[in-house]
PDB file of N, CA and C in Angstrom:
ATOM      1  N   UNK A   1      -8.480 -11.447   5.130  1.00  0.00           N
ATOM      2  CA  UNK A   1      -8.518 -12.591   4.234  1.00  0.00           C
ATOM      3  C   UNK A   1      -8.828 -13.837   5.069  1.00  0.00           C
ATOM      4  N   UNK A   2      -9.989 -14.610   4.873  1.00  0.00           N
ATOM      5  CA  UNK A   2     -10.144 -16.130   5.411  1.00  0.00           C
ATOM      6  C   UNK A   2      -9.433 -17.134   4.947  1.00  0.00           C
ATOM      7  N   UNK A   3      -9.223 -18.198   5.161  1.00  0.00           N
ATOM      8  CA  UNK A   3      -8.779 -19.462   4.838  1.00  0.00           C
ATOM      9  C   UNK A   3      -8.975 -19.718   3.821  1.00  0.00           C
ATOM     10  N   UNK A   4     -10.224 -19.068   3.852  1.00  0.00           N
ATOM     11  CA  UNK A   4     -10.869 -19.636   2.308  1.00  0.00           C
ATOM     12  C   UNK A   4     -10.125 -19.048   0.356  1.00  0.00           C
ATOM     13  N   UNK A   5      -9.965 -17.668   1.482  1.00  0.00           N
ATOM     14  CA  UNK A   5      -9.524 -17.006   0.015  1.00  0.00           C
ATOM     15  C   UNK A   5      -7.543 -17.280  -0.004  1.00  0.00           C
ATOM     16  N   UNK A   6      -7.327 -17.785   1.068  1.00  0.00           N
ATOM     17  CA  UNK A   6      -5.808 -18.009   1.300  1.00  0.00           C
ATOM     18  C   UNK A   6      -6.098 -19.474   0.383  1.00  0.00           C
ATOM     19  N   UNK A   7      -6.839 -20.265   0.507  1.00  0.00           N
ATOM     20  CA  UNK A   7      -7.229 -20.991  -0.252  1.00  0.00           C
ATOM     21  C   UNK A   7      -6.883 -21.068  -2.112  1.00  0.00           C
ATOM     22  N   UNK A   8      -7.965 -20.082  -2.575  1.00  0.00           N
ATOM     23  CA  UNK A   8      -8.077 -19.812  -3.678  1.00  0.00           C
ATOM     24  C   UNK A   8      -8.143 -18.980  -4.312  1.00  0.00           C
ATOM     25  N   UNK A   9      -7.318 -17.674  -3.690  1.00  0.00           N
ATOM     26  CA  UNK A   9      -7.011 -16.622  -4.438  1.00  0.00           C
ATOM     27  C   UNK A   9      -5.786 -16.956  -4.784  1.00  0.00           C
ATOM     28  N   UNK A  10      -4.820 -17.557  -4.760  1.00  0.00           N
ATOM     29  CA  UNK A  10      -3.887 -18.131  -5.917  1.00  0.00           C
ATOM     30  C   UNK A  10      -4.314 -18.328  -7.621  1.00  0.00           C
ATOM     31  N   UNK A  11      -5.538 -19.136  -7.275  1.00  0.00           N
ATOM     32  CA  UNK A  11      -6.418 -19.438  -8.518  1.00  0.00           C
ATOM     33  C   UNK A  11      -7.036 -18.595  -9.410  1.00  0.00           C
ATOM     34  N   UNK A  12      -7.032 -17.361  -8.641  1.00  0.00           N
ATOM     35  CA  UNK A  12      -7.420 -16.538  -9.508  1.00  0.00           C
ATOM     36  C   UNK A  12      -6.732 -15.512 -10.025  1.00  0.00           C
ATOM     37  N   UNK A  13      -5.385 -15.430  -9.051  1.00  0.00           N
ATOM     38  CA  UNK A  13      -4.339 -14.451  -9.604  1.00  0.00           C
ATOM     39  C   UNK A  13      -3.756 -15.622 -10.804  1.00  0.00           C
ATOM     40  N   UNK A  14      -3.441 -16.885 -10.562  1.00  0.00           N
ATOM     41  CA  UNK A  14      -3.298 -17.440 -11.749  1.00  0.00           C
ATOM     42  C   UNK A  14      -4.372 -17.302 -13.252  1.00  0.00           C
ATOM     43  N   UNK A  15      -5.439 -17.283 -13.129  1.00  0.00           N
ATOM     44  CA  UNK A  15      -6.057 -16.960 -14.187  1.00  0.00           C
ATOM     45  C   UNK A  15      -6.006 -15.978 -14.950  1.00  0.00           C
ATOM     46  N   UNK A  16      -6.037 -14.728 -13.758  1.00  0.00           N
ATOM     47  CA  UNK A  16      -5.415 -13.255 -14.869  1.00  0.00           C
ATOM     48  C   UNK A  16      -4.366 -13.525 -15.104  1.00  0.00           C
ATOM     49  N   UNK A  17      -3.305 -14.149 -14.734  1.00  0.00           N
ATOM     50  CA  UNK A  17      -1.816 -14.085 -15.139  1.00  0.00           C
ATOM     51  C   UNK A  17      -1.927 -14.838 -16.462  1.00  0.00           C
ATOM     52  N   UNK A  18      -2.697 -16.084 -16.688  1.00  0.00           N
ATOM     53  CA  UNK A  18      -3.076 -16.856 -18.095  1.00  0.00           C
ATOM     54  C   UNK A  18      -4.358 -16.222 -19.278  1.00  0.00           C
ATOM     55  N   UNK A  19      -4.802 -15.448 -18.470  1.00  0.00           N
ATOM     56  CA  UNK A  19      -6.161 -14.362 -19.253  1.00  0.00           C
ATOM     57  C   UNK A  19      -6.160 -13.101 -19.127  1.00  0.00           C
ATOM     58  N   UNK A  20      -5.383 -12.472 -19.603  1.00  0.00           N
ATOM     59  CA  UNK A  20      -4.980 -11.021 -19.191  1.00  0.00           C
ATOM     60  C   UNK A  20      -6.550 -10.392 -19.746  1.00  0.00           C
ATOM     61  N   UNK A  21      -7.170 -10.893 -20.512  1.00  0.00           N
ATOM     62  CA  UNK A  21      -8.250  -9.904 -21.049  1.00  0.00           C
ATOM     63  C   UNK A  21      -9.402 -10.241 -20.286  1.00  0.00           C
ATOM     64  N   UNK A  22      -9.342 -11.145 -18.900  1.00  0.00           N
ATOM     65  CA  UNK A  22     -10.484 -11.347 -17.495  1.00  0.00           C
ATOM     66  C   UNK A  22      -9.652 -10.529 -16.661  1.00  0.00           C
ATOM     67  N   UNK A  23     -10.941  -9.311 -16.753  1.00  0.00           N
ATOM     68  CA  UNK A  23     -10.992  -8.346 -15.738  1.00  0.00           C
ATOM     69  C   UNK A  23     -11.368  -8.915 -14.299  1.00  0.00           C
ATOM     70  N   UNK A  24     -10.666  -8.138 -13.514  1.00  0.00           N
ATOM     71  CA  UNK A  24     -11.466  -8.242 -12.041  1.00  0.00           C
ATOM     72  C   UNK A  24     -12.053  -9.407 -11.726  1.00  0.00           C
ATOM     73  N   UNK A  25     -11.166 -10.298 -11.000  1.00  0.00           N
ATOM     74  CA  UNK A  25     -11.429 -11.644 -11.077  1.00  0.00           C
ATOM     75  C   UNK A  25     -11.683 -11.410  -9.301  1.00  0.00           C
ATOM     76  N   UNK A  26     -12.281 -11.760  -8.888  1.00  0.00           N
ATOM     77  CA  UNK A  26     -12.947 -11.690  -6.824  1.00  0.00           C
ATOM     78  C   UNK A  26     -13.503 -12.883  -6.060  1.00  0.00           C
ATOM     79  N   UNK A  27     -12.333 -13.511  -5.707  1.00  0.00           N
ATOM     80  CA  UNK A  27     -12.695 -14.277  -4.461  1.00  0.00           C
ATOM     81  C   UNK A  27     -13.979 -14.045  -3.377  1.00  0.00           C
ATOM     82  N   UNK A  28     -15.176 -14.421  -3.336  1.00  0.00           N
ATOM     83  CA  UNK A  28     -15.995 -14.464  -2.561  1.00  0.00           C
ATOM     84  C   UNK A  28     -15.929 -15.584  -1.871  1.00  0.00           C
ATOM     85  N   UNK A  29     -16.011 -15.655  -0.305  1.00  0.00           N
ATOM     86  CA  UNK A  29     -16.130 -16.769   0.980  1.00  0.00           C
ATOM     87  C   UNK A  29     -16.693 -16.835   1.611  1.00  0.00           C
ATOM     88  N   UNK A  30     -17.620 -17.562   2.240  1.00  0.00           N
ATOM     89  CA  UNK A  30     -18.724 -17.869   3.568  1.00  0.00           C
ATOM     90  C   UNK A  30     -18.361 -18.805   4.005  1.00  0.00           C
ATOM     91  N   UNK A  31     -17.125 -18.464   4.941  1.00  0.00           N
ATOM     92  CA  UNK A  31     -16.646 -19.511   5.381  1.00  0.00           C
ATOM     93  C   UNK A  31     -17.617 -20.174   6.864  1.00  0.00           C
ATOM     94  N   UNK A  32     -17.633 -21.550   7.238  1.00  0.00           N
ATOM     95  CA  UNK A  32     -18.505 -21.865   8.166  1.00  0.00           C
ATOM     96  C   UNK A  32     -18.092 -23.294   8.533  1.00  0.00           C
ATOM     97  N   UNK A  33     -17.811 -23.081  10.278  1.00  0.00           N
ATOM     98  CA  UNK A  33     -17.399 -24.673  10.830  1.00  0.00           C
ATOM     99  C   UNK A  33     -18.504 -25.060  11.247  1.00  0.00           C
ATOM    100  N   UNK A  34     -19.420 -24.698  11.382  1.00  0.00           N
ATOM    101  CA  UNK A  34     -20.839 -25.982  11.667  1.00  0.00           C
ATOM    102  C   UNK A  34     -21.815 -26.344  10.199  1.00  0.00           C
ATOM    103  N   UNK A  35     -21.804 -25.273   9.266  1.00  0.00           N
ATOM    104  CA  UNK A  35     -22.407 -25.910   8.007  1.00  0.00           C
ATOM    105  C   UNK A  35     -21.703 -25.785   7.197  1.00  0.00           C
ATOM    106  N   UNK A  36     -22.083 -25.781   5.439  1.00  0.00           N
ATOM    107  CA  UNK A  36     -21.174 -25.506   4.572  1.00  0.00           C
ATOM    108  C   UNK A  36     -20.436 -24.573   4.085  1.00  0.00           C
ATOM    109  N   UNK A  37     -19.327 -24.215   3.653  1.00  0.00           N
ATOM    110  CA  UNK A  37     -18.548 -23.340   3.521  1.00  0.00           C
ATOM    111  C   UNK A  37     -18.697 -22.525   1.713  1.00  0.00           C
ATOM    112  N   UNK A  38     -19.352 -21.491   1.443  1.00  0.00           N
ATOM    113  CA  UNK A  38     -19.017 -21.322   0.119  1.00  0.00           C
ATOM    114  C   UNK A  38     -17.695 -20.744  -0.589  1.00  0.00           C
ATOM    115  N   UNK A  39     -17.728 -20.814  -1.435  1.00  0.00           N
ATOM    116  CA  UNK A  39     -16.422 -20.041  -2.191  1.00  0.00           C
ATOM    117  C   UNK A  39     -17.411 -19.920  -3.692  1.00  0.00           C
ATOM    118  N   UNK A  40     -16.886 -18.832  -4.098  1.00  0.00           N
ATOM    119  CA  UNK A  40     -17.180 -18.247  -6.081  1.00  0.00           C
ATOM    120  C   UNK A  40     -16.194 -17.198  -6.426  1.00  0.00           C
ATOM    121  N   UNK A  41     -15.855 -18.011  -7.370  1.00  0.00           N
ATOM    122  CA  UNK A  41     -14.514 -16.902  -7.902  1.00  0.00           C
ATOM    123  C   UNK A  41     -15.847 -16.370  -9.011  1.00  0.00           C
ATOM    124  N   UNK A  42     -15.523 -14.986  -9.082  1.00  0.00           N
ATOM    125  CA  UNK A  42     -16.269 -14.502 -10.450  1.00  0.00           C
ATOM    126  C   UNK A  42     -15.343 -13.117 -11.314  1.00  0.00           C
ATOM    127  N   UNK A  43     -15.716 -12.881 -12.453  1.00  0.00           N
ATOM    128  CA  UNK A  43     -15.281 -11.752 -13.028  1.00  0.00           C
ATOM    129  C   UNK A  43     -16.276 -10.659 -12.536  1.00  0.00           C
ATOM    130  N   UNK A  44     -15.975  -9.646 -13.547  1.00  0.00           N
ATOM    131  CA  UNK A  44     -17.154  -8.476 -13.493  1.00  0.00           C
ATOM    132  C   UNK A  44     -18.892  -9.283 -14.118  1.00  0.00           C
ATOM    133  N   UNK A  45     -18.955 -10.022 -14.645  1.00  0.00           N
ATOM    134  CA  UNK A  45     -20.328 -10.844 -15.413  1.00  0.00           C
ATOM    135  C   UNK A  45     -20.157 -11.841 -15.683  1.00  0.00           C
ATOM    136  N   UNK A  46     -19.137 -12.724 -14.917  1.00  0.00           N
ATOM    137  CA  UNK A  46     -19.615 -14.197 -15.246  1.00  0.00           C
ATOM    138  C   UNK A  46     -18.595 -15.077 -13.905  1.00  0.00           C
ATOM    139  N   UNK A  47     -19.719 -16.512 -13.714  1.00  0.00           N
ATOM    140  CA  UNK A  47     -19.090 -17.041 -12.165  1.00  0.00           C
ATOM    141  C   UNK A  47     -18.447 -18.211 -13.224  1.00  0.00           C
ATOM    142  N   UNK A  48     -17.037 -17.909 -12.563  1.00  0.00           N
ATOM    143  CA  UNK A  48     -16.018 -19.151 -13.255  1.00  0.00           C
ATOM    144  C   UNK A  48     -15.868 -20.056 -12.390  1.00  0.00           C
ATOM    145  N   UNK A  49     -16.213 -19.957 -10.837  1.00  0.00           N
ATOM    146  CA  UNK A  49     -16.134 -21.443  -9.793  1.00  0.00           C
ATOM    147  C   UNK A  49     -17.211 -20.974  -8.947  1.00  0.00           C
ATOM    148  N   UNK A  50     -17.608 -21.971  -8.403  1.00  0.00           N
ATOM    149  CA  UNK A  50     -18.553 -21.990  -7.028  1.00  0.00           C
ATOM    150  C   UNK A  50     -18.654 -23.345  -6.551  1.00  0.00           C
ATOM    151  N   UNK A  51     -18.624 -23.560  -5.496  1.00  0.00           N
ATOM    152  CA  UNK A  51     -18.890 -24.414  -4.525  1.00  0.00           C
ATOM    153  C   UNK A  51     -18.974 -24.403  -3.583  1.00  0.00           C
ATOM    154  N   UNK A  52     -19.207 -25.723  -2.797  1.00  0.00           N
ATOM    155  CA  UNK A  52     -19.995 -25.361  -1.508  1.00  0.00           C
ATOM    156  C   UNK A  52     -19.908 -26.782  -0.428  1.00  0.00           C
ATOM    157  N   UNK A  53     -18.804 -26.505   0.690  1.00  0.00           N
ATOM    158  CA  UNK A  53     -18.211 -28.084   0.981  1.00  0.00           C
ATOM    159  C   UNK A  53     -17.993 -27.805   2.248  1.00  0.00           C
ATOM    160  N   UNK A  54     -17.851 -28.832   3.017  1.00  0.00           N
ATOM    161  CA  UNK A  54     -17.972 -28.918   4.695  1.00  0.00           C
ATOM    162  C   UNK A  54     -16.110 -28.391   5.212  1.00  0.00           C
ATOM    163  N   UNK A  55     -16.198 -27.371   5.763  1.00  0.00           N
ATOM    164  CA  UNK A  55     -14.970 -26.592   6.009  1.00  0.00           C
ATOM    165  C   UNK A  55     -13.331 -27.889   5.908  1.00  0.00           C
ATOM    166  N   UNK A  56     -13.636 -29.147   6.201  1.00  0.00           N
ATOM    167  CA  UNK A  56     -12.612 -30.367   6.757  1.00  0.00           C
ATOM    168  C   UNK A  56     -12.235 -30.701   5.354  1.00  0.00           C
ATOM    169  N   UNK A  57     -13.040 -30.162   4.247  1.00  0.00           N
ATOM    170  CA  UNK A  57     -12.449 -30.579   2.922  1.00  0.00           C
ATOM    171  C   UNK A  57     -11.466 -29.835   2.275  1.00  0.00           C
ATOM    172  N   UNK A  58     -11.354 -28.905   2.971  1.00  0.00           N
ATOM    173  CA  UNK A  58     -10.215 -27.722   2.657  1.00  0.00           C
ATOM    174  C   UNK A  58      -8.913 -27.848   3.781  1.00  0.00           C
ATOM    175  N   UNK A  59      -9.082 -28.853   4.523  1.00  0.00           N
ATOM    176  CA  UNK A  59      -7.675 -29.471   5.179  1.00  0.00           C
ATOM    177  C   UNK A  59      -7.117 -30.784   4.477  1.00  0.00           C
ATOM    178  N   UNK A  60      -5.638 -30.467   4.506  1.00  0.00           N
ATOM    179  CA  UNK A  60      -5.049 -30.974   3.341  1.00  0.00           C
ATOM    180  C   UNK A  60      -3.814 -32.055   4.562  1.00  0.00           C
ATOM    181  N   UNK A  61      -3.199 -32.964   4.030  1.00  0.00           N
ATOM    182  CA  UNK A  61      -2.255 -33.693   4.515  1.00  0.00           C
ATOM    183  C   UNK A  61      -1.199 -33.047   4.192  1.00  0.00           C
ATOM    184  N   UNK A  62      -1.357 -32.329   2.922  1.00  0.00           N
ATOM    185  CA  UNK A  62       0.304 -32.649   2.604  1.00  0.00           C
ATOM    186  C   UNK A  62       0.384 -30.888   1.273  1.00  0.00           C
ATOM    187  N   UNK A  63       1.605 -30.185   0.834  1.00  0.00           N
ATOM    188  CA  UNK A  63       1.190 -29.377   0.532  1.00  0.00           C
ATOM    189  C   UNK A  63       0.883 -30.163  -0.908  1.00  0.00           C
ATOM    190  N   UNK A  64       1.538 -30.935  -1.548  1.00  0.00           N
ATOM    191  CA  UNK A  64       1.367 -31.791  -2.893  1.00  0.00           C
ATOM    192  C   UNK A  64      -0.388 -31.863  -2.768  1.00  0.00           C
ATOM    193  N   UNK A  65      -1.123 -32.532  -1.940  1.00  0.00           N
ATOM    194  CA  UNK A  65      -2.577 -32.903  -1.857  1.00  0.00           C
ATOM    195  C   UNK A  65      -3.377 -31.184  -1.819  1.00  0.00           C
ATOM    196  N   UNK A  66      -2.976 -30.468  -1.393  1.00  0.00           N
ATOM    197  CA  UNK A  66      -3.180 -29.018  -1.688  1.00  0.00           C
ATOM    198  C   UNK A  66      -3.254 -28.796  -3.084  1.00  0.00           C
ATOM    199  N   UNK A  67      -2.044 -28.657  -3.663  1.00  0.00           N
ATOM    200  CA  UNK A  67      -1.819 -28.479  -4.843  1.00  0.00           C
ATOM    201  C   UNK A  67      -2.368 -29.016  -6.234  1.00  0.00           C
ATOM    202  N   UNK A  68      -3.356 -29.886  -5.643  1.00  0.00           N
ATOM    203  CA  UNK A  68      -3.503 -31.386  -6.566  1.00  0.00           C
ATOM    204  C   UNK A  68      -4.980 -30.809  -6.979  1.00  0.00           C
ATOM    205  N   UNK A  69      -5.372 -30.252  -5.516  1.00  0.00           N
ATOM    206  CA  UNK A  69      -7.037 -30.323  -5.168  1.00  0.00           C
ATOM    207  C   UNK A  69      -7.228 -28.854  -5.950  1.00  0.00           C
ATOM    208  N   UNK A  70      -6.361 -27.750  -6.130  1.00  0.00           N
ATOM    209  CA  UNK A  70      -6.263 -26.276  -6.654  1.00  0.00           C
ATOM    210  C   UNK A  70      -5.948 -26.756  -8.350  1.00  0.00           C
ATOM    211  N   UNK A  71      -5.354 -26.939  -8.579  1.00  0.00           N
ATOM    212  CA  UNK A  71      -5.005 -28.026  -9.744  1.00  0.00           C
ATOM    213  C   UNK A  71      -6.412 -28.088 -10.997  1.00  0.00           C
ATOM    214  N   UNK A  72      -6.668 -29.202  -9.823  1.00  0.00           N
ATOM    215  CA  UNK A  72      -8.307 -29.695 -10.244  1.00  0.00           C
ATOM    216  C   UNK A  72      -9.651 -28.268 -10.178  1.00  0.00           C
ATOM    217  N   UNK A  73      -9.661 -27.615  -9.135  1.00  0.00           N
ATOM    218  CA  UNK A  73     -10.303 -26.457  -9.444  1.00  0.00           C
ATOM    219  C   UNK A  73     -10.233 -25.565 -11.002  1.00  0.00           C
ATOM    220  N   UNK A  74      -8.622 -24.984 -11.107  1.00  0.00           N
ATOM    221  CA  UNK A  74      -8.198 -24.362 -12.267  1.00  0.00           C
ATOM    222  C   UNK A  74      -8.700 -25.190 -13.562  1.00  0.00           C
ATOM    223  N   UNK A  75      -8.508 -26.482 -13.611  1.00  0.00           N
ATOM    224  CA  UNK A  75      -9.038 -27.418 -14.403  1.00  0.00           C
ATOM    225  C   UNK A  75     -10.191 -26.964 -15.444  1.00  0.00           C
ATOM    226  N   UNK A  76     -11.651 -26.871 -13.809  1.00  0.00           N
ATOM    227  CA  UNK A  76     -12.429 -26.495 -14.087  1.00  0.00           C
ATOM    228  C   UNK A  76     -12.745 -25.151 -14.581  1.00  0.00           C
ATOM    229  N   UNK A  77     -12.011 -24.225 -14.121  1.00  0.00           N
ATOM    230  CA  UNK A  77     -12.335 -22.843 -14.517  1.00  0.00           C
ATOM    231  C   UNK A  77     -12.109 -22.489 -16.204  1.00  0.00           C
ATOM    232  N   UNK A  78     -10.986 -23.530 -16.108  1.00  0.00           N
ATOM    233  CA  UNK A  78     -10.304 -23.391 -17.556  1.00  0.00           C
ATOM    234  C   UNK A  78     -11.285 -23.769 -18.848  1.00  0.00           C
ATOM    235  N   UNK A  79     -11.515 -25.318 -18.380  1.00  0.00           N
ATOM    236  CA  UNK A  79     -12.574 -25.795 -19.238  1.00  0.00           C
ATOM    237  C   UNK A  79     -13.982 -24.469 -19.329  1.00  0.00           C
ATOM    238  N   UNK A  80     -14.347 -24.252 -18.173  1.00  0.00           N
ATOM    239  CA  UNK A  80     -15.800 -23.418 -18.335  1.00  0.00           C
ATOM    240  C   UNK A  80     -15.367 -22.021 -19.160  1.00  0.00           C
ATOM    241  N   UNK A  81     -14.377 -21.161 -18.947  1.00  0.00           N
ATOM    242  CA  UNK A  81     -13.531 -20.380 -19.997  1.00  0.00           C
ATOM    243  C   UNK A  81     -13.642 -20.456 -21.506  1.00  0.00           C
ATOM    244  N   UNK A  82     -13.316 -21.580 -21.784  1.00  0.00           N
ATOM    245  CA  UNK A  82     -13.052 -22.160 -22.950  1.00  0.00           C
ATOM    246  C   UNK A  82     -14.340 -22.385 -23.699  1.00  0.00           C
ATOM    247  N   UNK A  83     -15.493 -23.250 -22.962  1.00  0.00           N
ATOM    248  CA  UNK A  83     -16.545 -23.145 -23.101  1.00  0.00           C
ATOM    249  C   UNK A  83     -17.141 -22.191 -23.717  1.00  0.00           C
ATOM    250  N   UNK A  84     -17.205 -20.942 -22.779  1.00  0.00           N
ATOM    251  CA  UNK A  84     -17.948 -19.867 -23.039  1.00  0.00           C
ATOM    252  C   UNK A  84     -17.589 -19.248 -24.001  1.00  0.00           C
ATOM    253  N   UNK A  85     -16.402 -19.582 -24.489  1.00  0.00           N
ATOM    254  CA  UNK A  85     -15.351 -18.950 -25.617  1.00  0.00           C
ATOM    255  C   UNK A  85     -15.774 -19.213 -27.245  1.00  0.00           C
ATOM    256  N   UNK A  86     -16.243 -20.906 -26.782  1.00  0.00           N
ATOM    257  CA  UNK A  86     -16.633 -21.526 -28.146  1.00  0.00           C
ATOM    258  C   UNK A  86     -18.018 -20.937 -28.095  1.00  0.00           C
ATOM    259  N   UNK A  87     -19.266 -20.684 -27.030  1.00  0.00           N
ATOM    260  CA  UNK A  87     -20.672 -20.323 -27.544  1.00  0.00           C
ATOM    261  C   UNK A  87     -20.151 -18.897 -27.849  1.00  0.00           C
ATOM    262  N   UNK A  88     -19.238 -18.195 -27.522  1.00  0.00           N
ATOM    263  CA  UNK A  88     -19.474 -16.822 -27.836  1.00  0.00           C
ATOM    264  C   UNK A  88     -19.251 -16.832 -29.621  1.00  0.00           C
ATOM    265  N   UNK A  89     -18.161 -17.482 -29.785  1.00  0.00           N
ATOM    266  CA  UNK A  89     -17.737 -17.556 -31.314  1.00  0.00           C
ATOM    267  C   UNK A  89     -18.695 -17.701 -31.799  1.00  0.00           C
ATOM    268  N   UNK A  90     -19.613 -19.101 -31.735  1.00  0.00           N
ATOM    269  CA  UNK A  90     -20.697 -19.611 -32.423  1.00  0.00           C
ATOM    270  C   UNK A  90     -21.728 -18.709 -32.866  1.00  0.00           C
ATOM    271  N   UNK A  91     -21.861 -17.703 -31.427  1.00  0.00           N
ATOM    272  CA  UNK A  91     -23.025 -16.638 -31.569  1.00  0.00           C
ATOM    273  C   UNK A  91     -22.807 -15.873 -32.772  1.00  0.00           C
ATOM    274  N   UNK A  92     -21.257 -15.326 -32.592  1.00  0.00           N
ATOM    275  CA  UNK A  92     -20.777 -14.279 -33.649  1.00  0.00           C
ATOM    276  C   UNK A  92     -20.937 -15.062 -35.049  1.00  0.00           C
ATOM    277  N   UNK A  93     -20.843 -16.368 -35.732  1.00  0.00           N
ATOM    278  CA  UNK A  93     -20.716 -16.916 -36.786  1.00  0.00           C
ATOM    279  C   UNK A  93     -21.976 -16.945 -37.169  1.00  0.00           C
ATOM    280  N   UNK A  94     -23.100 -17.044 -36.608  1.00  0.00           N
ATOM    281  CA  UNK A  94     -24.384 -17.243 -37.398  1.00  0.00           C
ATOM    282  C   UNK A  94     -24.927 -15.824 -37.680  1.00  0.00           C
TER     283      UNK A  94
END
């Protein structure tokens, strides 16, 4: 396990723990101290995070500023979730 997924595999065991019906949720990392570092959480068919940031942005002051910055990730996953939730409905209604 890298930094990376010590990182944000919290985030994704939290998601199945809040989405029991997202299968196989997988931390992917390229972690890298001279260029950028990736991370993508994905299911079996769909990417719920990705990004891509200079390794020093994943050092934290404090564990609260940790927590804040994972926080804000889940945020996003949640919203894009939700998202996909409402086009899927939409599809099924017409």
């Amino acid at each position: 396990m890298t930094f990376i997924h010590f990182i944000f595999d919290p985030v994704a065991r939290q998601i199945e723990k809040d989405f029991p019906d997202i299968k196989r949720i997988s931390v992917y990392a390229e972690p890298s101290y001279d260029d950028y570092s990736r991370v993508v959480i994905i299911t079996e068919n769909k990417v719920l995070y990705q990004d891509c940031m200079k390794a020093w942005h994943l050092v934290f002051s404090s564990i609260f500023e940790m927590k804040t910055y994972l926080e804000e990730v889940y945020k996003k996953i949640l919203e894009k979730i939700n998202n996909q939730s409402r086009k899927e409905k939409s599809k099924k209604g017409r």
